[in-house]
Protein backbone atom coordinates (compact mmCIF):
# COMPACT_ATOMS: atom_id res chain seq x y z
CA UNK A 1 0.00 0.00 0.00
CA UNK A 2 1.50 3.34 -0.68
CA UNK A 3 1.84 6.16 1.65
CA UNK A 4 -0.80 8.72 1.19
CA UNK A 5 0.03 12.53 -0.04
CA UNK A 6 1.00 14.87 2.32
CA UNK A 7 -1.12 18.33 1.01
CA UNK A 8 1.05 21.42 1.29
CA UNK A 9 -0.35 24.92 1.86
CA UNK A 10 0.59 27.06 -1.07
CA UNK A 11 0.44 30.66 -2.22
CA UNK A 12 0.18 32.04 -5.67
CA UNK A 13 1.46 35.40 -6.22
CA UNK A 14 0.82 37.14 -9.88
CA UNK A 15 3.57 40.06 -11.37
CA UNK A 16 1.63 42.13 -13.95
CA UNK A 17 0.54 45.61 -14.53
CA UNK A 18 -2.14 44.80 -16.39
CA UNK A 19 -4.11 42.23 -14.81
CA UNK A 20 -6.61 41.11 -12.65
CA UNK A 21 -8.35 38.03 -10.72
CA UNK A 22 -10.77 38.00 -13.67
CA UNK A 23 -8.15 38.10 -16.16
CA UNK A 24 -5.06 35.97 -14.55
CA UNK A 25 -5.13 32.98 -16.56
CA UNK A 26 -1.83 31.89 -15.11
CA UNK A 27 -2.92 32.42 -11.29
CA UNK A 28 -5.68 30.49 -11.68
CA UNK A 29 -4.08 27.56 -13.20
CA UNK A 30 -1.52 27.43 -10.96
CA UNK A 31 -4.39 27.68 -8.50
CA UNK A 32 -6.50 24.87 -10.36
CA UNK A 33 -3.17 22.62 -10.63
CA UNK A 34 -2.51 22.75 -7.05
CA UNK A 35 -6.02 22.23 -6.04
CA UNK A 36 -6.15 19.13 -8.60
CA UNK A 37 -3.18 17.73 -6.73
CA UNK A 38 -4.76 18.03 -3.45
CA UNK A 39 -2.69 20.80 -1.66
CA UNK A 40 -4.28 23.76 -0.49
CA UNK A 41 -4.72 27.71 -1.74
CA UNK A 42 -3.31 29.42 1.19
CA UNK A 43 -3.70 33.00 -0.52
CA UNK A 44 -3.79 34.08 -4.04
CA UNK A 45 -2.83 38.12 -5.01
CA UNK A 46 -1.40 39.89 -7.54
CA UNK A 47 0.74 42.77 -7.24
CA UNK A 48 2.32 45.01 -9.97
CA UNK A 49 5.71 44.58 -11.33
CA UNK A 50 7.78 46.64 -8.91
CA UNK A 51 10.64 44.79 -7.06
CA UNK A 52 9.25 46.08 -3.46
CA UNK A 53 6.16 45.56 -3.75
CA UNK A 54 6.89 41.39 -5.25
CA UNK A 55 9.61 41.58 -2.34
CA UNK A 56 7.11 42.75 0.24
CA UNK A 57 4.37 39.73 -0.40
CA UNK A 58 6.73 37.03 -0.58
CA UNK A 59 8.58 37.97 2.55
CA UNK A 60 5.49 38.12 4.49
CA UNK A 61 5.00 34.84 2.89
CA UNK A 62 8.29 33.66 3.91
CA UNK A 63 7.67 34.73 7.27
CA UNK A 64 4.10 32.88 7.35
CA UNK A 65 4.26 29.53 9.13
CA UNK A 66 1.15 28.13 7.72
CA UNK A 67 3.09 29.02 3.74
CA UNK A 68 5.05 25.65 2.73
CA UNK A 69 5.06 27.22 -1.41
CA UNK A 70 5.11 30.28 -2.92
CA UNK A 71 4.78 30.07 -6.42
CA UNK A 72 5.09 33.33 -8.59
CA UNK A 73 4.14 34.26 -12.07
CA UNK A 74 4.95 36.90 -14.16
CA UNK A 75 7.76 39.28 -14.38
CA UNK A 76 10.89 36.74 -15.13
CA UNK A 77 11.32 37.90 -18.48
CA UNK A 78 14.02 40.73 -19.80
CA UNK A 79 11.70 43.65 -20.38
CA UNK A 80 12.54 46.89 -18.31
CA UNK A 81 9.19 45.77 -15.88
CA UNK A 82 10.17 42.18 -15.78
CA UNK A 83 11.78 42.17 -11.78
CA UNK A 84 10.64 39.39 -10.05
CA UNK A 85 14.77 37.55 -9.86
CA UNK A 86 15.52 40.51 -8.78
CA UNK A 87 12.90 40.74 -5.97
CA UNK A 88 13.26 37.26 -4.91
CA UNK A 89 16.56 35.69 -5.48
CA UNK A 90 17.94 38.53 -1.78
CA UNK A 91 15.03 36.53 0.20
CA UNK A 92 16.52 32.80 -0.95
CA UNK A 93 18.75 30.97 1.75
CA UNK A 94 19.31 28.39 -1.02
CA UNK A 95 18.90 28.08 -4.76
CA UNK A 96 17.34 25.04 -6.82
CA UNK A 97 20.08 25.59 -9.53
CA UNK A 98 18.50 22.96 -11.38
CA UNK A 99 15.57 24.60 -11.91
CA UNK A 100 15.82 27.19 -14.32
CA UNK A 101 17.58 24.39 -16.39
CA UNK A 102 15.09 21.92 -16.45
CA UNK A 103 12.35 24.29 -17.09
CA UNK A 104 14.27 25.32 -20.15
CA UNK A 105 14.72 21.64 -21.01
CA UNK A 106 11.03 21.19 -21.44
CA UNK A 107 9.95 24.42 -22.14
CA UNK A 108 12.56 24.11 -25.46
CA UNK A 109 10.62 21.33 -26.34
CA UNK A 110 7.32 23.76 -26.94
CA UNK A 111 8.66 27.67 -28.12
CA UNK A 112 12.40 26.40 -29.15
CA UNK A 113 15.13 28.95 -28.50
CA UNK A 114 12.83 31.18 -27.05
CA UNK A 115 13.06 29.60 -23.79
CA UNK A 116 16.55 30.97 -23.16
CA UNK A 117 14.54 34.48 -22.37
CA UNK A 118 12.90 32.99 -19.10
CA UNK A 119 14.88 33.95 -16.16
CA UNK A 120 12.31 31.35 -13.57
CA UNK A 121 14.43 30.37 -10.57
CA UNK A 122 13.25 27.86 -7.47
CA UNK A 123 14.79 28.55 -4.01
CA UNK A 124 13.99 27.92 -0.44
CA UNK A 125 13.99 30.80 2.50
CA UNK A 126 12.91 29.65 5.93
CA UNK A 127 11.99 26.21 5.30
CA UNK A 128 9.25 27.32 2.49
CA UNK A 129 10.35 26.50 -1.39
CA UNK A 130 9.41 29.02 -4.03
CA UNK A 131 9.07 28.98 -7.60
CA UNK A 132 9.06 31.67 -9.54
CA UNK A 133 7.88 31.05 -13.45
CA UNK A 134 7.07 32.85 -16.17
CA UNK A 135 3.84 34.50 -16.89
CA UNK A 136 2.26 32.58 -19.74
CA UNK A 137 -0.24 30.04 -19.28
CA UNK A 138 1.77 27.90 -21.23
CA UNK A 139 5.07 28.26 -19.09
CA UNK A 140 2.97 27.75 -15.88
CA UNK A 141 1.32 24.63 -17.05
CA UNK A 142 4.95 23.13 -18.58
CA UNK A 143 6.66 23.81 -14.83
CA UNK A 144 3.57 22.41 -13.03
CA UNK A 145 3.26 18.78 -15.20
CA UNK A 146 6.77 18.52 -15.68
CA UNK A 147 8.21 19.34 -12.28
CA UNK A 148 6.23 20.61 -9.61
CA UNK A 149 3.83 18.07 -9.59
CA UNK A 150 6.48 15.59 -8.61
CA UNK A 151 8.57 17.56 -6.19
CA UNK A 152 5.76 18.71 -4.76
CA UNK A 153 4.42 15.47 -3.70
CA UNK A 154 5.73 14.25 -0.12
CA UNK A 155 5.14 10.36 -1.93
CA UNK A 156 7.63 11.20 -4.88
CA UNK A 157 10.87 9.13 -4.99
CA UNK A 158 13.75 9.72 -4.66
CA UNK A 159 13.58 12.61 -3.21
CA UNK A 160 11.48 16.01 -3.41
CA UNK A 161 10.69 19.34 -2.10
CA UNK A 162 7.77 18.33 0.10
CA UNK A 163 9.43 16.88 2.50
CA UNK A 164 11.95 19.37 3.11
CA UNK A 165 8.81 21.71 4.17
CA UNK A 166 7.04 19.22 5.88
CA UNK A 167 7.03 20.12 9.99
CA UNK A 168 6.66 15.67 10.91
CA UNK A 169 9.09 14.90 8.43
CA UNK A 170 11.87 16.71 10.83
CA UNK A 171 13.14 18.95 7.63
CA UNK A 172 11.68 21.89 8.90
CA UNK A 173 12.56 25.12 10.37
């Protein structure tokens, strides 16, 4: 018999200028995926693309001990807007190198050399992992079936994210 799923409590955090809960098709399918998986929305916002404001939600966030994810969309790109590395990468205690590579590895796969414009980094701060992805649907959906669904499910061999936030797995804090 296999060990059941341990559901995480995640937060999904939107970068854009332009958009809205009604119009964040990326939030929401983050949202959806998660849901589908069987963790839990802690919070959902958006916030505009300034690197205080990004910086300001995901350290609270951070700093929330009922937050296990953050997961960001939006703003990893190279336009003069596009901040979100820069707000997040100071807040990291670690880095998930591998990441940004294997996101590129699949996302090549779908929009070709293209991919080398995304700038999506993983880390972990305070015992909670966070993703930060692009801000298509497309790029959202590509991280969550080809890599977060895995590593963010505590049953996942041989080894994942999940349990590194878990509090009873003794990984945390």
């Amino acid at each position: 018999m296999s060990e059941p799923m341990i559901p995480l409590n995640m937060a999904v955090l939107t970068i854009s200028d332009t958009r809205d809960m009604s119009t964040d098709r990326s939030g929401a399918l983050l949202a959806e995926r998660l849901a589908e998986a069987g963790h839990r929305l802690a919070d959902r916002q958006i916030v505009i693309d300034d690197v205080y404001r990004i910086r300001a939600v995901v350290a609270a966030w951070i700093a929330d001990p009922d937050i296990q994810v953050i997961l960001t969309t939006g703003g990893t790109g190279f336009t003069g807007r596009d901040s979100t590395p820069e707000a997040v990468s100071v807040l990291l205690d670690k880095r998930v190198e591998g990441f940004g590579e294997l996101f590129r590895h699949l996302s090549w796969q779908e929009i070709g050399s293209s991919t080398v414009q995304s700038r999506c980094l993983g880390g972990l701060a305070n015992a909670t992992v966070i993703f930060c992805l692009p801000g298509s649907t497309g790029a959202c959906r590509t991280a969550w079936d080809g890599i977060l669904a895995e590593q963010l499910d505590s049953r996942h061999k041989p080894c994942n994210f999940a349990n590194l936030v878990i509090p009873e797995r003794g990984q945390h804090g």
